[in-house]
Protein backbone atom coordinates (compact mmCIF):
# COMPACT_ATOMS: atom_id res chain seq x y z
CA UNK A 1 -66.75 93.29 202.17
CA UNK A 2 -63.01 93.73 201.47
CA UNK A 3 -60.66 91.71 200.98
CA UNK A 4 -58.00 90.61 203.80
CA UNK A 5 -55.94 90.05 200.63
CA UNK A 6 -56.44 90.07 196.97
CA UNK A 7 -54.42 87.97 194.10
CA UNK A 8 -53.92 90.44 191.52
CA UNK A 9 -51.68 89.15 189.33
CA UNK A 10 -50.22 85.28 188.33
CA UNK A 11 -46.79 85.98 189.97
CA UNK A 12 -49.26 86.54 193.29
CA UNK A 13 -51.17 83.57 191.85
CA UNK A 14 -47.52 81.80 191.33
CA UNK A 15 -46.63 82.53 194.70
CA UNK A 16 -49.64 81.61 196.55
CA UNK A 17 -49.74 78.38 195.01
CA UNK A 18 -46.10 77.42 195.82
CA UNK A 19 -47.06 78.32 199.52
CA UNK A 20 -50.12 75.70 199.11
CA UNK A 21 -47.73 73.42 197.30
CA UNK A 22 -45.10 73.12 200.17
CA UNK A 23 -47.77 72.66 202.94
CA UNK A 24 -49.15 70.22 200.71
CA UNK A 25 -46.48 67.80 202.01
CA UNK A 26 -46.39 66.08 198.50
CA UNK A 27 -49.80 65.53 198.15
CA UNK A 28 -53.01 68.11 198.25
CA UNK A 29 -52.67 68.30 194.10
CA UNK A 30 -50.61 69.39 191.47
CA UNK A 31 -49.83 72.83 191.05
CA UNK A 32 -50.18 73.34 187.70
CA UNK A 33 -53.69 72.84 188.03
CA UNK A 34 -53.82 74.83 191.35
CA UNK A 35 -52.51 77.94 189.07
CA UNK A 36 -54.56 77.18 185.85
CA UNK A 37 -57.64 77.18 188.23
CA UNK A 38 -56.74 80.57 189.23
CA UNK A 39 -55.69 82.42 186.06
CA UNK A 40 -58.55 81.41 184.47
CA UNK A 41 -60.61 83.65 187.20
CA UNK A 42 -57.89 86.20 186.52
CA UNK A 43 -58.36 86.58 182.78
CA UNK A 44 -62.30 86.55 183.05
CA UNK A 45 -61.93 89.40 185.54
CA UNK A 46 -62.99 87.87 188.39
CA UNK A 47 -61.80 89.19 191.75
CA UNK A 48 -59.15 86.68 193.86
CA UNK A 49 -59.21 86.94 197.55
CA UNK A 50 -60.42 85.88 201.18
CA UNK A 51 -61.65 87.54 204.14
CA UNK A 52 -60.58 87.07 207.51
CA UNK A 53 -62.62 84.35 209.99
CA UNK A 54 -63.72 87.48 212.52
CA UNK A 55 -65.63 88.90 209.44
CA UNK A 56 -67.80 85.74 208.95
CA UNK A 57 -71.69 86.15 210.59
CA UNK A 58 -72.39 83.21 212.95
CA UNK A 59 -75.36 82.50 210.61
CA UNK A 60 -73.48 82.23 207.43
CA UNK A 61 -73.95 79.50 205.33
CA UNK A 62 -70.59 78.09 204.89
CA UNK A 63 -69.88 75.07 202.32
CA UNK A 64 -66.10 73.16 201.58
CA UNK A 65 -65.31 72.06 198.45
CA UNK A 66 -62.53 69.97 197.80
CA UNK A 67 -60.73 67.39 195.25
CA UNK A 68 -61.03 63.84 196.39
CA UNK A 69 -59.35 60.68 195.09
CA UNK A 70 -55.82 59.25 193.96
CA UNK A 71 -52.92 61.92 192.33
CA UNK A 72 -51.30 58.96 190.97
CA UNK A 73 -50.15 58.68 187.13
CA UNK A 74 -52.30 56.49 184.83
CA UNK A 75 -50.59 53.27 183.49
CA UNK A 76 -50.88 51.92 180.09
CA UNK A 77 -53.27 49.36 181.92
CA UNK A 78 -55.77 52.16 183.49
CA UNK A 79 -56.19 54.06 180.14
CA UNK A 80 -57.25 51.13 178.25
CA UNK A 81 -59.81 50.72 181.02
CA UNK A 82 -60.85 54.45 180.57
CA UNK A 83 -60.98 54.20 177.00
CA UNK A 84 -63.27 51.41 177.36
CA UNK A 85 -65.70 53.05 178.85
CA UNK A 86 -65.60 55.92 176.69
CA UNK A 87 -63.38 58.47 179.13
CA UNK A 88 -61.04 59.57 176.74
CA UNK A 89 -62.00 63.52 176.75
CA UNK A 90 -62.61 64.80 179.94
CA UNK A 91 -66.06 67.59 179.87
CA UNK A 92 -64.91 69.38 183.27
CA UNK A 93 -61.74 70.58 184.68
CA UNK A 94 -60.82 70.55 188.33
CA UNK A 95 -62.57 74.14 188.99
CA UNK A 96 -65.31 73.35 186.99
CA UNK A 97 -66.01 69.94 188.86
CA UNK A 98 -66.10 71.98 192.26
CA UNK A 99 -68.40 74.72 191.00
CA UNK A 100 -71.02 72.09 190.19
CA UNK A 101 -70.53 70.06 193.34
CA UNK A 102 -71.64 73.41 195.01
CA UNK A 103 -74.12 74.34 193.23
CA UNK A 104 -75.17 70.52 193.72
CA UNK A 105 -75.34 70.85 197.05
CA UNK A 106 -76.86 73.84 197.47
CA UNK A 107 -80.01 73.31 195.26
CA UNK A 108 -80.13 69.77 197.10
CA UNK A 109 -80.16 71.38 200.98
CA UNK A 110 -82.27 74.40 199.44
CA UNK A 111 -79.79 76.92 200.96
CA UNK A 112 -78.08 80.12 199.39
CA UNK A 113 -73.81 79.77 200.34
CA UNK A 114 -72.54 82.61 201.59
CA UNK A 115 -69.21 81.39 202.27
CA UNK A 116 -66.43 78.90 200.74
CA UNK A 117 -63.45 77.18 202.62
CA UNK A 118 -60.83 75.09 201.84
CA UNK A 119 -60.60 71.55 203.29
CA UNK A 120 -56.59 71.55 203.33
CA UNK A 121 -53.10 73.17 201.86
CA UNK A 122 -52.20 71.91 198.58
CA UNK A 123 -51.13 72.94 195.02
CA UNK A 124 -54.65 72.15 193.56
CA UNK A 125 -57.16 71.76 196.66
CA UNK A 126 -56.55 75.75 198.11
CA UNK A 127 -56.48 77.22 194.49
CA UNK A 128 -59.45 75.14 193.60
CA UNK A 129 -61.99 75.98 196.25
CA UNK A 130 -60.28 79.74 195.80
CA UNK A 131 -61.35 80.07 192.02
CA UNK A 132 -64.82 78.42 193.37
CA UNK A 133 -65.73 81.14 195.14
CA UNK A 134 -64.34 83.89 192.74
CA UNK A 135 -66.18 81.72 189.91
CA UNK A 136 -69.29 82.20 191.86
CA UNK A 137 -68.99 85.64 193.27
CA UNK A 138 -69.09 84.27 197.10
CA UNK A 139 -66.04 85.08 199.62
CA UNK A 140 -63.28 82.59 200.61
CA UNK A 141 -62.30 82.67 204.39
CA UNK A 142 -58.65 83.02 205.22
CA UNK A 143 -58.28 79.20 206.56
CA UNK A 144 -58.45 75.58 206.24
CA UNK A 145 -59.65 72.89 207.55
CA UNK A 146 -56.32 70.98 208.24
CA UNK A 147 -53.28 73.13 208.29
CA UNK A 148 -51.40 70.98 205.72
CA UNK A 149 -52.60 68.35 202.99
CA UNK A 150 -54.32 65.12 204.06
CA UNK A 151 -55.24 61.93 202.58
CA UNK A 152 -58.49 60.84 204.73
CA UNK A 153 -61.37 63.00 205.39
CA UNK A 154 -61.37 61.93 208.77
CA UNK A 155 -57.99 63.62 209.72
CA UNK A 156 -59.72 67.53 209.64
CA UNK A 157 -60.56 69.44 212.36
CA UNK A 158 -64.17 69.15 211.68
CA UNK A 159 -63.98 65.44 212.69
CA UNK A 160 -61.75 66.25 215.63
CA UNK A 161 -64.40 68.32 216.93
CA UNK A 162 -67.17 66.63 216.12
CA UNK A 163 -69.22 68.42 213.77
CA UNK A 164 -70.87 66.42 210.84
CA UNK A 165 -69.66 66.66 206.79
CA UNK A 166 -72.69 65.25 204.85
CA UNK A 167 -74.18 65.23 202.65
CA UNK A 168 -71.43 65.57 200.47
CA UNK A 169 -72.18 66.18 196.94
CA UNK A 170 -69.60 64.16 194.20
CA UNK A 171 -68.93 65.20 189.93
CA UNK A 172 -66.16 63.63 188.54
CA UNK A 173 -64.62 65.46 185.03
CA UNK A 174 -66.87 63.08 182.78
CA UNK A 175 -70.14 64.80 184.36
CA UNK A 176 -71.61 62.12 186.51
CA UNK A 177 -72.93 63.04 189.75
CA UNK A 178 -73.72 61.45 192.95
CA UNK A 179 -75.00 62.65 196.72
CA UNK A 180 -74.31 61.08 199.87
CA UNK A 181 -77.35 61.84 201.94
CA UNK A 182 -75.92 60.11 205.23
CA UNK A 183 -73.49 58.36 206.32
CA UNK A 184 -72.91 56.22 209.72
CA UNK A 185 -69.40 57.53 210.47
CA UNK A 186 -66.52 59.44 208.19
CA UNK A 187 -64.39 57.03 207.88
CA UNK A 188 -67.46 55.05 205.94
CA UNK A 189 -68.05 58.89 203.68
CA UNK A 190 -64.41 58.66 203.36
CA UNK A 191 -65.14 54.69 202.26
CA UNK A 192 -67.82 55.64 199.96
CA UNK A 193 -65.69 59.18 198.22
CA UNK A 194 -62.92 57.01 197.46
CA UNK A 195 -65.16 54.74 195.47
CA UNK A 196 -67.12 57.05 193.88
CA UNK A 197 -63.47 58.67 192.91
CA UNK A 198 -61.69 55.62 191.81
CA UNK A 199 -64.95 54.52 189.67
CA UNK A 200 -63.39 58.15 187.73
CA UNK A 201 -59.71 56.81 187.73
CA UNK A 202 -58.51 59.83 189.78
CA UNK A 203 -60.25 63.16 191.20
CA UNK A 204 -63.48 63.87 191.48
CA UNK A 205 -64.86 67.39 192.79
CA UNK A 206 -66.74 67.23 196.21
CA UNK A 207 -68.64 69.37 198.45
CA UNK A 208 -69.37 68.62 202.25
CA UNK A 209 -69.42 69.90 205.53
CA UNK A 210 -71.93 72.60 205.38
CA UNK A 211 -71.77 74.71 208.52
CA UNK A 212 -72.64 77.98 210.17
CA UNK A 213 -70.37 80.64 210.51
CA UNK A 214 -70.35 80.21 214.16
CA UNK A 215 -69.23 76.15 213.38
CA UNK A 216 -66.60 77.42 211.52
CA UNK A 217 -64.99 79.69 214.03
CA UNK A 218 -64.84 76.62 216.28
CA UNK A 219 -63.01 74.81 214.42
CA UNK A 220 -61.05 76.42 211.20
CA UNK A 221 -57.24 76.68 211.35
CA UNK A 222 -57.00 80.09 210.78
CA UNK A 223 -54.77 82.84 208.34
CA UNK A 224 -53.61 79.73 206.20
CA UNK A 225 -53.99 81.26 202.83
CA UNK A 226 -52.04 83.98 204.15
CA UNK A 227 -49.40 81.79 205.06
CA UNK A 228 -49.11 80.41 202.04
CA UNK A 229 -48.84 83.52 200.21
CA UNK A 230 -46.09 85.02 202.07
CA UNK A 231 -44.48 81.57 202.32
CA UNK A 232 -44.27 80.96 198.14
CA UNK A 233 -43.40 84.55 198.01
CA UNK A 234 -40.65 84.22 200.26
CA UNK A 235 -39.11 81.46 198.42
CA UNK A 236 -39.04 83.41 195.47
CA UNK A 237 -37.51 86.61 196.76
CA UNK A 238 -34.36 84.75 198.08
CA UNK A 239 -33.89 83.10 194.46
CA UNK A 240 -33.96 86.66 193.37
CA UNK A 241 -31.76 88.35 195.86
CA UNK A 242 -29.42 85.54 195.08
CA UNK A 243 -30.18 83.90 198.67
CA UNK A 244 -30.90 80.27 200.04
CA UNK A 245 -34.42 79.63 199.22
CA UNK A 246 -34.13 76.54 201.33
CA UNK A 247 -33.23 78.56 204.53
CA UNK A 248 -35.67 81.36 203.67
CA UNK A 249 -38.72 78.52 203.91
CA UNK A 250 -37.03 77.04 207.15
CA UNK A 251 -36.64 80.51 208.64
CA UNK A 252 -40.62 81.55 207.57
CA UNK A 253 -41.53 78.23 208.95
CA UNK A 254 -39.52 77.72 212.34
CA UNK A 255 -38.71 74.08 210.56
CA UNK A 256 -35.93 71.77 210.16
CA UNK A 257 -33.68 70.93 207.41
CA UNK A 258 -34.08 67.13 208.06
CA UNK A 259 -31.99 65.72 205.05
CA UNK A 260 -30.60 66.36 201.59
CA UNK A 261 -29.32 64.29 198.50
CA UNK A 262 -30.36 62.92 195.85
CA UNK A 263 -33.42 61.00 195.16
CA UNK A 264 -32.19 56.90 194.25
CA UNK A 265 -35.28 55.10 194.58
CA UNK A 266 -39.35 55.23 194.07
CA UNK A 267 -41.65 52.53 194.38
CA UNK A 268 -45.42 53.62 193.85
CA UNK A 269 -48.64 52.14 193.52
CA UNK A 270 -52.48 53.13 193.03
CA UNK A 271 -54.86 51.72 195.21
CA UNK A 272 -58.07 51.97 196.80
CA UNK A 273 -58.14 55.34 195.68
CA UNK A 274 -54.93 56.77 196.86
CA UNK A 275 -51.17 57.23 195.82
CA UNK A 276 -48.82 55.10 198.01
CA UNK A 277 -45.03 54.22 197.96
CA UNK A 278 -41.85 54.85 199.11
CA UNK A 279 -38.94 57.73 198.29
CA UNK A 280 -35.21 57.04 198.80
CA UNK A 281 -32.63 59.94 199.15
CA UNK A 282 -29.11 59.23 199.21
CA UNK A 283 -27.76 61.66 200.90
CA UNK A 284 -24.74 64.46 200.34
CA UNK A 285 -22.67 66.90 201.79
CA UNK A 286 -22.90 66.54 205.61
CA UNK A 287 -25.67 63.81 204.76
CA UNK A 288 -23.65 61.85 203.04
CA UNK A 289 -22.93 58.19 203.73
CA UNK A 290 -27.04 58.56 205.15
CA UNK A 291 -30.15 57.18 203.75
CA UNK A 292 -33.24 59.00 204.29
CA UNK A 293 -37.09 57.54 203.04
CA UNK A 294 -40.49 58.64 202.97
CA UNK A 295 -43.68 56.55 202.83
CA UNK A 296 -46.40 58.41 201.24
CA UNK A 297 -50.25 57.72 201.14
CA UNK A 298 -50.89 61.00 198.96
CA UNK A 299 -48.84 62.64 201.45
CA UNK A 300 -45.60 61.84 203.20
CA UNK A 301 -46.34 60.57 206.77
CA UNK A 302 -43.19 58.11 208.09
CA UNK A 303 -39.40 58.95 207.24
CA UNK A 304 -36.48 56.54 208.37
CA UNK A 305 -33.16 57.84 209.21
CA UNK A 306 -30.79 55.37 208.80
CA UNK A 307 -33.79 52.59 208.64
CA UNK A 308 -34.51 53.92 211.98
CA UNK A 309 -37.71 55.92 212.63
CA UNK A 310 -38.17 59.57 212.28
CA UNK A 311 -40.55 62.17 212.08
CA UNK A 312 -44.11 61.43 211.71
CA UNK A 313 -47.43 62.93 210.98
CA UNK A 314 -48.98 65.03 212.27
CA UNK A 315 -45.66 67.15 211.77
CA UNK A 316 -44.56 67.86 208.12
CA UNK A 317 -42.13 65.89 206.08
CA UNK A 318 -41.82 68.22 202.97
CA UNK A 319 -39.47 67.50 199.93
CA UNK A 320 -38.34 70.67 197.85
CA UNK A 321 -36.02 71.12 195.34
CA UNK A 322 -32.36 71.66 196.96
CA UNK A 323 -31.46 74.38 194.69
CA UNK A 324 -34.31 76.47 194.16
CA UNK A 325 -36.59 75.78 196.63
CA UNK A 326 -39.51 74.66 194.97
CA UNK A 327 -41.41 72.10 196.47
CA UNK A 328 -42.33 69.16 194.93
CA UNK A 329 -46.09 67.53 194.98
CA UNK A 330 -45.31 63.47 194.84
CA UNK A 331 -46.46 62.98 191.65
CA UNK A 332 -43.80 64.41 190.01
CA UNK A 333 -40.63 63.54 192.30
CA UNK A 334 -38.37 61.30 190.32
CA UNK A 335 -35.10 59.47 190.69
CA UNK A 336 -32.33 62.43 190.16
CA UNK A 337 -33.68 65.12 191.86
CA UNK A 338 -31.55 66.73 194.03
CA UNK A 339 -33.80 67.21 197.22
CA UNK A 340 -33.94 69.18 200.57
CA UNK A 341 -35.77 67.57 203.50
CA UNK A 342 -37.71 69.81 205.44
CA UNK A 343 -39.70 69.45 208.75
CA UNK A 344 -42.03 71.37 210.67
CA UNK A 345 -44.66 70.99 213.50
CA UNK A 346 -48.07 69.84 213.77
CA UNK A 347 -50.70 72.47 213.60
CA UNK A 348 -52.15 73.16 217.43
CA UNK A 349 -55.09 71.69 216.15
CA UNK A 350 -53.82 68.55 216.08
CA UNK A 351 -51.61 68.34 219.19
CA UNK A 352 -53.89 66.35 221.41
CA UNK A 353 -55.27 62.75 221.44
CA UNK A 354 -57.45 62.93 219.09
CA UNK A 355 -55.12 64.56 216.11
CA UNK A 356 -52.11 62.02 216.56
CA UNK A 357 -54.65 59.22 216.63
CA UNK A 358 -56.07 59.97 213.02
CA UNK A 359 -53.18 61.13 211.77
CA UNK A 360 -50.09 59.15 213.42
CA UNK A 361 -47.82 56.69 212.66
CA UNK A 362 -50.55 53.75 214.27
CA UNK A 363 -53.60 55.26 211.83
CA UNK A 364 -51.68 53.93 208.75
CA UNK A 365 -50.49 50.41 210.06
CA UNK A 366 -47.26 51.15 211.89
CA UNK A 367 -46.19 49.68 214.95
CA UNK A 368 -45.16 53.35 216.00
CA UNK A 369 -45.37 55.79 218.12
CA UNK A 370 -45.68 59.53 217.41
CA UNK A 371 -42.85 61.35 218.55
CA UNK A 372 -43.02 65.08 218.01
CA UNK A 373 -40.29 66.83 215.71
CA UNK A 374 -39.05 69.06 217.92
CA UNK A 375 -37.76 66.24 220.61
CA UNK A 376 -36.46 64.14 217.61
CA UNK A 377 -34.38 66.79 215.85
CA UNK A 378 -33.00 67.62 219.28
């Protein structure tokens, strides 16, 4: 079958992780993994690309692997606990952790895959389950799961429209492996990942939500990986043309420059398996006088303007560098950066009840209401 489009070379590999990176609303993984994942399948001569959704037999065999756990730093504290118990030198790396949760899976269901699919958009969790399927010689569908990078595995589209995820298959990068036969809900598999992940002191590899073609159809947000492509490829065309990289994402995306300045303050913490804190941005130029922050959990979810409320997930808060573009995965935005604010609208998927419940402002403890971007920034 051929490809809808093929990653040839690491500028295409650059670009198309940039794209995930950006959707990845700073969380999703870092991208320096995402692109290590992927030229590693391009110097072994592997073949990089996904089909479109319409190419996909209802009675495929369809299987999602993803990263799962907390992108936050290790203190002083956490690696004397790792070197305790003897994790000083991981045995897997990211790709390597998803290619045995498959196969995992797979010899545990007694099915063949015929088909791999990302769970969201992000700088390591697209590349990943990309190289997976190159790795393995099976085809990657042009879509996700999500639309943008999430940090519950309730907030997919596969729980919005009810279709089940387990049993999930878990390998962390020390080798240990565990299976989830059943669970009674996902927010308890969600429960029960983050454990399994924070018992490895970061990400483990997973593989769930094994579906038919026809399943899939239903409920994937489609062309993503395209997207994401042309997005990071974008970005780097108007840095070489000498043009604003910052407008040529807004323009691609039919976003919102929400704020820029300069970041002042970051307060962080790991817990329960996730990254949460806070950003500051002072802000400059027409901003200037303004305050701008961003609460994260993995991703950035609730921005204040002014201490007043904002935009909110489901829509995108997305932080990039204000000179170049590039966007920034949470990890590794720091106090100095000199930061654009972007915004853009909730995938379709997730306009209705359902979405904004799991994903809004009231899901992560706010006494808020979701108000969608494009009636705010009006």
């Amino acid at each position: 079958m051929a490809f809808k489009m093929e990653l040839k070379t690491r500028q295409d590999v650059e670009d198309f992780v940039r794209g995930c990176t950006l959707f990845g609303t700073g969380g999703g993984g870092t991208p320096d993994s995402g692109i290590a994942s992927l030229v590693s399948e391009l110097e072994s001569g592997n073949s990089i690309g996904w089909v479109d959704i319409n190419q996909v037999p209802d009675d495929a065999t369809v299987v999602c692997p993803y990263l799962m756990g907390s992108i936050a730093p290790h203190t002083d504290e956490v690696k004397k606990k790792m070197q305790f118990l003897g994790l000083e030198k991981p045995l897997l790396t990211e790709k390597e952790q998803l290619v045995k949760a498959v196969k995992v899976l797979s010899n545990y269901r007694d099915v063949e895959i015929d088909y791999i699919v990302p769970i969201e958009l992000g700088g390591a969790n697209t590349p990943g389950p990309l190289a997976v399927a190159s790795f393995i010689g099976k085809l990657c569908i042009d879509g996700d799961y999500t639309g943008r990078a999430i940090p519950e595995i309730p907030q997919t589209t596969p729980y919005i429209f009810e279709k089940d995820m387990w049993p999930i298959a878990s390998t962390d990068k020390w080798g240990n492996v565990c299976l989830i036969d059943e669970a009674c809900n996902y927010h308890m598999a969600e429960r029960i990942g983050k454990h399994i992940a924070a018992a490895a002191f970061g990400l483990v590899g997973q593989a769930g939500f094994l579906l038919t073609g026809k399943d899939v159809k239903e409920i994937i947000v489609p062309n993503t990986l395209t997207e994401c492509y042309e997005l990071g490829k974008c970005i780097r065309e108007a840095r070489e043309n000498n043009n604003d990289p910052v407008k040529a994402a807004i323009d691609y995306l039919n976003g919102w420059v929400l704020f820029t300045g300069e970041v002042t303050g970051k307060d962080w913490e790991d817990k329960d398996g996730y990254y949460w804190g806070t950003h500051t941005i002072t802000g400059d130029g027409k901003f200037k006088g303004d305050t701008f922050k961003i609460w994260f959990k993995n991703e950035n979810h609730i921005s204040w303007y002014n201490d007043k409320p904002y935009v909110t997930s489901p829509d995108m808060i997305i932080v990039v560098n204000l000179e170049d573009g590039e966007p920034y995965a949470n990890p590794s935005l720091a106090v100095g950066h000199k930061v654009a604010v972007l915004g853009v609208r909730k995938r379709e998927e997730f306009d209705n009840k359902r979405g904004i419940e799991v994903l809004g402002p009231r899901h992560f403890g706010f006494d808020l209401d979701h108000k969608p971007i494009e009636t705010i920034v009006k």
